[in-house]
Protein backbone atom coordinates (compact mmCIF):
# COMPACT_ATOMS: atom_id res chain seq x y z
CA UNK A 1 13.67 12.52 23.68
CA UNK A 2 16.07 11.08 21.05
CA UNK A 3 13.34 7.73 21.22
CA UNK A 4 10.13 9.41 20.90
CA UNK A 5 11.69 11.67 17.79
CA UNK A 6 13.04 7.69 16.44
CA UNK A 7 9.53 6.13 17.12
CA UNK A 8 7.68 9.03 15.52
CA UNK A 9 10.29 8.54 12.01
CA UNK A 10 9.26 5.28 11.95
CA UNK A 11 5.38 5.60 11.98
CA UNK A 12 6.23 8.08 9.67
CA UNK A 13 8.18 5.51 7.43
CA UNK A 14 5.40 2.89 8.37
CA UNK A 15 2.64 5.46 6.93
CA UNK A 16 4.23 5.84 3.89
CA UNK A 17 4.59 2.34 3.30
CA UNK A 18 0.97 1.48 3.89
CA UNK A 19 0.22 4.11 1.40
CA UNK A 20 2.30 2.49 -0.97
CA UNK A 21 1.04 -0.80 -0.36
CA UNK A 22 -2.77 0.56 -0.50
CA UNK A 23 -1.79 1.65 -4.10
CA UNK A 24 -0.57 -1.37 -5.22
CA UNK A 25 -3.43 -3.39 -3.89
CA UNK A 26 -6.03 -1.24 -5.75
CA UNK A 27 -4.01 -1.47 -9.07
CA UNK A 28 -3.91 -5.21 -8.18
CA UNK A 29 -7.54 -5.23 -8.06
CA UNK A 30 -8.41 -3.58 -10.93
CA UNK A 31 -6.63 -6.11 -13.11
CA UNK A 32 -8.36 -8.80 -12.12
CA UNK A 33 -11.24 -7.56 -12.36
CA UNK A 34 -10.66 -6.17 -15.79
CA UNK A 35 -9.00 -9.86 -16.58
CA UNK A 36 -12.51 -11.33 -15.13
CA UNK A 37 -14.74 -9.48 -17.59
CA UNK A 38 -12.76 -10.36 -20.50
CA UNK A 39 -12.75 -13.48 -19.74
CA UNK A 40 -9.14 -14.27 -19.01
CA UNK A 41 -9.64 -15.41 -15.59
């Protein structure tokens, strides 16, 4: 029992993560495409 309950913290910590990562890739994106239309790129 004690690994399911560790397995299911760390899809947990994996999920959260992912979301973070998803957030920073989209931010990411929208720079350079803001940097492309003015010409900075």
């Amino acid at each position: 029992m004690a690994h399911l309950e560790a397995v299911q913290q760390r899809i947990r910590a994996l999920k959260e993560a992912q979301g973070a990562v998803e957030f920073v890739v989209v931010r990411m994106e929208q720079a350079t495409l803001d940097k492309t239309f003015r010409g900075e790129l």
